[in-house]
N, C-alpha and C. Protein backbone atom coordinates (compact mmCIF):
# COMPACT_ATOMS: atom_id res chain seq x y z
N UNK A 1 11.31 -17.10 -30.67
CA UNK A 1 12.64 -17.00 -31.20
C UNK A 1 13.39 -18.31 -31.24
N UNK A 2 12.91 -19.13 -30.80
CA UNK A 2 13.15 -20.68 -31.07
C UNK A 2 13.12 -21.45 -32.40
N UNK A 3 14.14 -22.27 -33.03
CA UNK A 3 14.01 -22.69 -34.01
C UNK A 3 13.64 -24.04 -33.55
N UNK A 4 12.40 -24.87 -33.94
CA UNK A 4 11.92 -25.73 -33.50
C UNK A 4 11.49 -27.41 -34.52
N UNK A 5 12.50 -28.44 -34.25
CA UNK A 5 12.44 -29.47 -34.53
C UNK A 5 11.19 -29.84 -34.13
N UNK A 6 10.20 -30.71 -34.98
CA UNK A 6 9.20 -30.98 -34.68
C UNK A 6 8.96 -32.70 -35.31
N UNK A 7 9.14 -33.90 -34.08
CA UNK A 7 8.91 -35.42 -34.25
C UNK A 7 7.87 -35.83 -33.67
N UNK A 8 7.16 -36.70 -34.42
CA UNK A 8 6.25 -37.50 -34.11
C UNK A 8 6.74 -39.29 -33.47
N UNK A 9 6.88 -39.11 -31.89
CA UNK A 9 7.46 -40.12 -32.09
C UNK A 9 9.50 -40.01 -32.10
N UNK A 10 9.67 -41.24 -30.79
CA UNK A 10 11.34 -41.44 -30.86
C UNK A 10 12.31 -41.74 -32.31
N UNK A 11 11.40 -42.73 -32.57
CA UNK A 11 12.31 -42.67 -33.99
C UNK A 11 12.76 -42.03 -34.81
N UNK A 12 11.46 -41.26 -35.12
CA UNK A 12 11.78 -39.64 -36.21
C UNK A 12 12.29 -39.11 -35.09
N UNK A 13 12.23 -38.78 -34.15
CA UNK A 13 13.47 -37.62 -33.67
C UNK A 13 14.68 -37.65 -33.52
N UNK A 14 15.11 -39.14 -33.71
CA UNK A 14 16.37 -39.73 -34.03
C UNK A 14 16.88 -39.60 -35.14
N UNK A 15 16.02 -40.03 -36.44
CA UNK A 15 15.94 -40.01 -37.51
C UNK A 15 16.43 -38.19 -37.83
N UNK A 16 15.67 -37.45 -37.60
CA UNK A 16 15.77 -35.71 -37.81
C UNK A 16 17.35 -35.24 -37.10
N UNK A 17 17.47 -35.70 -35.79
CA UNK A 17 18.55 -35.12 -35.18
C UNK A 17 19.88 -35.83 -35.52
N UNK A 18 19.62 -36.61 -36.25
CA UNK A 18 20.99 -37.02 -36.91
C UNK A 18 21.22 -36.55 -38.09
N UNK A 19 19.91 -35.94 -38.70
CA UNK A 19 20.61 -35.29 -40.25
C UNK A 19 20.98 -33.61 -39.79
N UNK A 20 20.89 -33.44 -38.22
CA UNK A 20 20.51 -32.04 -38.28
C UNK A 20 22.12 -31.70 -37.71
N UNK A 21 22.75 -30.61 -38.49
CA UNK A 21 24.16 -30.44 -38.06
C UNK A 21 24.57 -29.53 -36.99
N UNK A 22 23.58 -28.77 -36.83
CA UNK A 22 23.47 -27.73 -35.78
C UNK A 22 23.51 -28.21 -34.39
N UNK A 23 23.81 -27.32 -33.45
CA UNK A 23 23.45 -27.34 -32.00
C UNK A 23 21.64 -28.10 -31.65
N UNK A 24 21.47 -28.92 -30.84
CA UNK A 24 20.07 -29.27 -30.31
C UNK A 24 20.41 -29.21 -28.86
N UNK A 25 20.10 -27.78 -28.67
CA UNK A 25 19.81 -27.46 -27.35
C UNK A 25 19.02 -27.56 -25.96
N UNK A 26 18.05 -28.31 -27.06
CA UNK A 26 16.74 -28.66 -25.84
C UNK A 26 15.66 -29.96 -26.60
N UNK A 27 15.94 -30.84 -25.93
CA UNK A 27 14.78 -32.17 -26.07
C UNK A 27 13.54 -31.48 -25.21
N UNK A 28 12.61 -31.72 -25.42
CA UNK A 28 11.02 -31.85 -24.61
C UNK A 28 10.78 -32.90 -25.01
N UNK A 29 10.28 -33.58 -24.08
CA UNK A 29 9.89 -35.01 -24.69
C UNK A 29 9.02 -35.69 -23.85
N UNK A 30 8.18 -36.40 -23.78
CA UNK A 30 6.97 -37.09 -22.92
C UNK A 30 7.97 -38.13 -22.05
N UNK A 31 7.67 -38.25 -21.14
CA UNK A 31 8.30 -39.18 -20.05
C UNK A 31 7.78 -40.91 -20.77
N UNK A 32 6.40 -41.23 -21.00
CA UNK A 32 5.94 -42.17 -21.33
C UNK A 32 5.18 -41.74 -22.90
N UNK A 33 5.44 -43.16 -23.94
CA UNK A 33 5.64 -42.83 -25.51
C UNK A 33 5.20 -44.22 -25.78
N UNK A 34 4.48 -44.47 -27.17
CA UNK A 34 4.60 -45.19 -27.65
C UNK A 34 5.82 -45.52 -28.54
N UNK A 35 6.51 -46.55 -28.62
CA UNK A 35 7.72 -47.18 -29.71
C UNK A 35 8.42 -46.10 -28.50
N UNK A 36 8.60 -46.16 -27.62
CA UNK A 36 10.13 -45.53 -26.47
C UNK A 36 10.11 -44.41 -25.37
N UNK A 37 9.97 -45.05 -24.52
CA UNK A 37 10.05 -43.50 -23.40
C UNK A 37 11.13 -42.40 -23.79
N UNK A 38 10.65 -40.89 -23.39
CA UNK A 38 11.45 -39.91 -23.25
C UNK A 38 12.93 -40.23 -22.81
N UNK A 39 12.98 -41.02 -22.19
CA UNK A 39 14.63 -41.73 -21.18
C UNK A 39 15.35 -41.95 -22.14
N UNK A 40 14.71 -43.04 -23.20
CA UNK A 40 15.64 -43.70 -23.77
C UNK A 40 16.26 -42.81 -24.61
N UNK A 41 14.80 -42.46 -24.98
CA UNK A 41 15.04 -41.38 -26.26
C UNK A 41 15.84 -39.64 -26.17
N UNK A 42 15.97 -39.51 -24.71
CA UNK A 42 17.14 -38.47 -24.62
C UNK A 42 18.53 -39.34 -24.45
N UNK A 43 18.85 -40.58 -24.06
CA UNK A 43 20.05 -41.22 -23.81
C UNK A 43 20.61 -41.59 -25.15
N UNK A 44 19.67 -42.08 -26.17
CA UNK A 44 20.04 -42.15 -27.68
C UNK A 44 20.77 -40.73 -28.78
N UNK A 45 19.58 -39.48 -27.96
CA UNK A 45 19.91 -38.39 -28.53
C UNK A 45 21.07 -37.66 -27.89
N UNK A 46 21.73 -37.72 -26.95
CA UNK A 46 22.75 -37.46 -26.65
C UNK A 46 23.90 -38.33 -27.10
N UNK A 47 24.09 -38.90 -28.13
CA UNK A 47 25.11 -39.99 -28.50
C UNK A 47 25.63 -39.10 -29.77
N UNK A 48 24.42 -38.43 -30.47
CA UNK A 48 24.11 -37.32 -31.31
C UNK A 48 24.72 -36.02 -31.16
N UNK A 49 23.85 -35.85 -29.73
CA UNK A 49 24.25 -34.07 -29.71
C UNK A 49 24.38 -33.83 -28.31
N UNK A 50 25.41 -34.11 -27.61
CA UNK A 50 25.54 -34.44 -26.27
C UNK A 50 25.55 -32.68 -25.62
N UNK A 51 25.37 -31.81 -26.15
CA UNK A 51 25.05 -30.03 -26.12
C UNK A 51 23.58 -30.35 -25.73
N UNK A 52 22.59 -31.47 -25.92
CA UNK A 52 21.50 -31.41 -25.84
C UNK A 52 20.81 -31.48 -24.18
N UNK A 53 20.18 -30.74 -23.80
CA UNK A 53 19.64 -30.51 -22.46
C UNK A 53 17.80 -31.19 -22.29
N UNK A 54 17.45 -31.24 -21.54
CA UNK A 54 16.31 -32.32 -21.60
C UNK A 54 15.11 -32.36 -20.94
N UNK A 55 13.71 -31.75 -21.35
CA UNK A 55 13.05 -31.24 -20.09
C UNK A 55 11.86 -32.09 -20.80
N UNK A 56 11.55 -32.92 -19.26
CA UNK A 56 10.35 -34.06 -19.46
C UNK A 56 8.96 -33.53 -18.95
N UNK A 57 8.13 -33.97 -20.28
CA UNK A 57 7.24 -33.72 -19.69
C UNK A 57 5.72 -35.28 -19.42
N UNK A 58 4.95 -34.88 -18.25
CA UNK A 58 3.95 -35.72 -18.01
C UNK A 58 2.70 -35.57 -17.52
N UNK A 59 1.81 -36.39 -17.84
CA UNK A 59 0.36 -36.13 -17.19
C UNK A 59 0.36 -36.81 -15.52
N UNK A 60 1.34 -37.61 -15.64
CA UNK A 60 1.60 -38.28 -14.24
C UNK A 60 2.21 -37.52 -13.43
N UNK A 61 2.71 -37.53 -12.12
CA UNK A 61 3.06 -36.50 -11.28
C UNK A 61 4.91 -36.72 -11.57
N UNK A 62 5.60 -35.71 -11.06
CA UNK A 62 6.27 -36.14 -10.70
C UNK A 62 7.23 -36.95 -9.81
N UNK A 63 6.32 -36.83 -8.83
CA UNK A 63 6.72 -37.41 -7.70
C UNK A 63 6.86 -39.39 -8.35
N UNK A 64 5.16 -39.79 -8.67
CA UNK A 64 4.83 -40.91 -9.17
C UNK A 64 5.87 -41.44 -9.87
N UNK A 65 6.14 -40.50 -11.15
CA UNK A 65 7.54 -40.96 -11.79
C UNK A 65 8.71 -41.46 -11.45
N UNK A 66 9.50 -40.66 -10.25
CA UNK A 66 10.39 -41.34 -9.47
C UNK A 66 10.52 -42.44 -8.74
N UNK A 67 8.87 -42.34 -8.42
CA UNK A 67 8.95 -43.42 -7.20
C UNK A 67 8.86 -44.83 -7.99
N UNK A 68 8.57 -44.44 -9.14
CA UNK A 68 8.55 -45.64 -10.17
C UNK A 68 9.53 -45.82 -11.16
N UNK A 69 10.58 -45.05 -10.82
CA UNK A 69 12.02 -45.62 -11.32
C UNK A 69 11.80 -45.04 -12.84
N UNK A 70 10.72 -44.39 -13.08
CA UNK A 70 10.73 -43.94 -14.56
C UNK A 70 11.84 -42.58 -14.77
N UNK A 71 11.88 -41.54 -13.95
CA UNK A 71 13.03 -40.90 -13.50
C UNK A 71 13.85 -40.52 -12.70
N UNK A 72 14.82 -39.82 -12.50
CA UNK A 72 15.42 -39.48 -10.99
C UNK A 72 14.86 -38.10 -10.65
N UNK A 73 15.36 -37.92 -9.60
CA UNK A 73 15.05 -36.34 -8.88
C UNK A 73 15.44 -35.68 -9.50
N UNK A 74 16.64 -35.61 -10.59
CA UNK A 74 18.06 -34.73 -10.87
C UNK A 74 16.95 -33.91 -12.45
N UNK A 75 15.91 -34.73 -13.22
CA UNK A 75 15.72 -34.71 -14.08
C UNK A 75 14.36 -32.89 -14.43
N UNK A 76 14.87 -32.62 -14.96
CA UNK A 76 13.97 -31.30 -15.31
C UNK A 76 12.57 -31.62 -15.83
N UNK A 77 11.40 -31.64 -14.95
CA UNK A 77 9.77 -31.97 -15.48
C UNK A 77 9.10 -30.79 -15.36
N UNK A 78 7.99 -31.45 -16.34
CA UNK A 78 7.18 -30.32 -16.14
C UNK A 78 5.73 -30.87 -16.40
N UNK A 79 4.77 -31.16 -15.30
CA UNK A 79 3.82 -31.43 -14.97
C UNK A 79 2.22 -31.01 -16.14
N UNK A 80 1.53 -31.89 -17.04
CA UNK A 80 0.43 -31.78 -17.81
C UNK A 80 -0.47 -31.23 -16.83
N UNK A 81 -1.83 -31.19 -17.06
CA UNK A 81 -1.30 -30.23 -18.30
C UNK A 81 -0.53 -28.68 -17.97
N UNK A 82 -0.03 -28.12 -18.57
CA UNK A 82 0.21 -26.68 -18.77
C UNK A 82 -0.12 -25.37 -19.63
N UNK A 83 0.32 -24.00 -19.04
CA UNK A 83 -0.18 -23.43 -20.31
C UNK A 83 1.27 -22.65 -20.64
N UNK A 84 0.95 -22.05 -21.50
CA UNK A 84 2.32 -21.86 -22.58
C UNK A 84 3.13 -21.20 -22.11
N UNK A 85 2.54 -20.35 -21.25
CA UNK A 85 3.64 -19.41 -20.38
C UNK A 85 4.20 -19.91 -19.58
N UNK A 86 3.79 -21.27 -18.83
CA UNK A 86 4.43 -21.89 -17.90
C UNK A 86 6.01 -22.96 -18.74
N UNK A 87 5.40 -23.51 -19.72
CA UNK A 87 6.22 -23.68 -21.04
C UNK A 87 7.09 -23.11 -21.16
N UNK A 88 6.92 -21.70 -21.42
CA UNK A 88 8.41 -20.76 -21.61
C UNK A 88 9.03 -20.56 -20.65
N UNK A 89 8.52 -20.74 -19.33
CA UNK A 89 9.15 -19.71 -18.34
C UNK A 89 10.12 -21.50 -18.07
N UNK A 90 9.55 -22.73 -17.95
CA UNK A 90 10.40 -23.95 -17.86
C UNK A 90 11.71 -23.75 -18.54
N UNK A 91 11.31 -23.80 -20.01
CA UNK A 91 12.11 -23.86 -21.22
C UNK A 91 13.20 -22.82 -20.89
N UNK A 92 13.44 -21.67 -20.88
CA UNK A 92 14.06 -20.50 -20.66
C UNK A 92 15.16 -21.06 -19.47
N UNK A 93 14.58 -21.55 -17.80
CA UNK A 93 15.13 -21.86 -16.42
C UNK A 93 16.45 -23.42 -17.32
N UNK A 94 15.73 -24.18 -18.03
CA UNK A 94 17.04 -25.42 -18.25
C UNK A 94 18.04 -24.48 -19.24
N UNK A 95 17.53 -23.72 -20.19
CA UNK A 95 17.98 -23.05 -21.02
C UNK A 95 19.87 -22.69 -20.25
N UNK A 96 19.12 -21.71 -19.16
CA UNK A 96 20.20 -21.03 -18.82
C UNK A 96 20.82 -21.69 -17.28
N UNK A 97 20.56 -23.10 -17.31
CA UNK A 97 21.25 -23.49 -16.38
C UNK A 97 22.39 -24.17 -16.99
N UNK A 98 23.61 -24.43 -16.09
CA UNK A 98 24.83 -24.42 -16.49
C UNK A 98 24.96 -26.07 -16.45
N UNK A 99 25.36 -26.61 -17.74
CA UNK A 99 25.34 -27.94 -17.59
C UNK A 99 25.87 -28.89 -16.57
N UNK A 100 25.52 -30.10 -16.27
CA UNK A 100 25.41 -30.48 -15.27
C UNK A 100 25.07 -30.01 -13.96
N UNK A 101 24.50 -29.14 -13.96
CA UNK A 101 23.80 -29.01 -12.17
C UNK A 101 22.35 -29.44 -12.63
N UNK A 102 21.85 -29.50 -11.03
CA UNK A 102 20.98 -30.23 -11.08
C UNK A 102 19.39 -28.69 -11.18
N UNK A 103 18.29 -29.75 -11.37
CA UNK A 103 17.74 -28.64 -11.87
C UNK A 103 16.65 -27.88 -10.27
């Protein structure tokens, strides 16, 4: 039941979410990217659509990530690989959390 933006890449999702007039409720986005990490590329997309909520995902741990300054604790991950149900049941938990708390 998701209407789903689909980028290859930070640029085009910049590129897409600026022509897109609607609500963007949810970034997924790879923590580590070629042409821009997930970071930048949710800090850009919130300049856009600051309604937008942000759930990272990685093959690296999370823990690793933090400890390497790639994210904070505060940040919503979700650990590679996965399977789809674990996907929804993520997607659904940021969905209905109340902005700004932590996840």
């Amino acid at each position: 039941g998701y209407n789903v933006l689909e980028a290859q890449g930070a640029e085009r999702a910049l590129k897409i979410s600026g022509e897109y007039i609607k609500p963007i409720h949810l970034l997924l986005t790879d923590v580590v990217m070629p042409q821009g990490g997930g970071k930048e590329l949710a800090k850009r997309l919130s300049t856009q659509h600051p309604e937008t909520r942000v759930l990272y995902m990685s093959g690296y741990t999370d823990d690793a990530i933090v400890r390497h300054g790639i994210l904070d604790g505060a940040a919503f991950f979700l650990q590679k690989p996965f399977a789809p149900n674990a996907l929804a049941r993520k997607v659904r938990e940021v969905l209905n959390k109340k902005p700004g708390t932590q996840p």
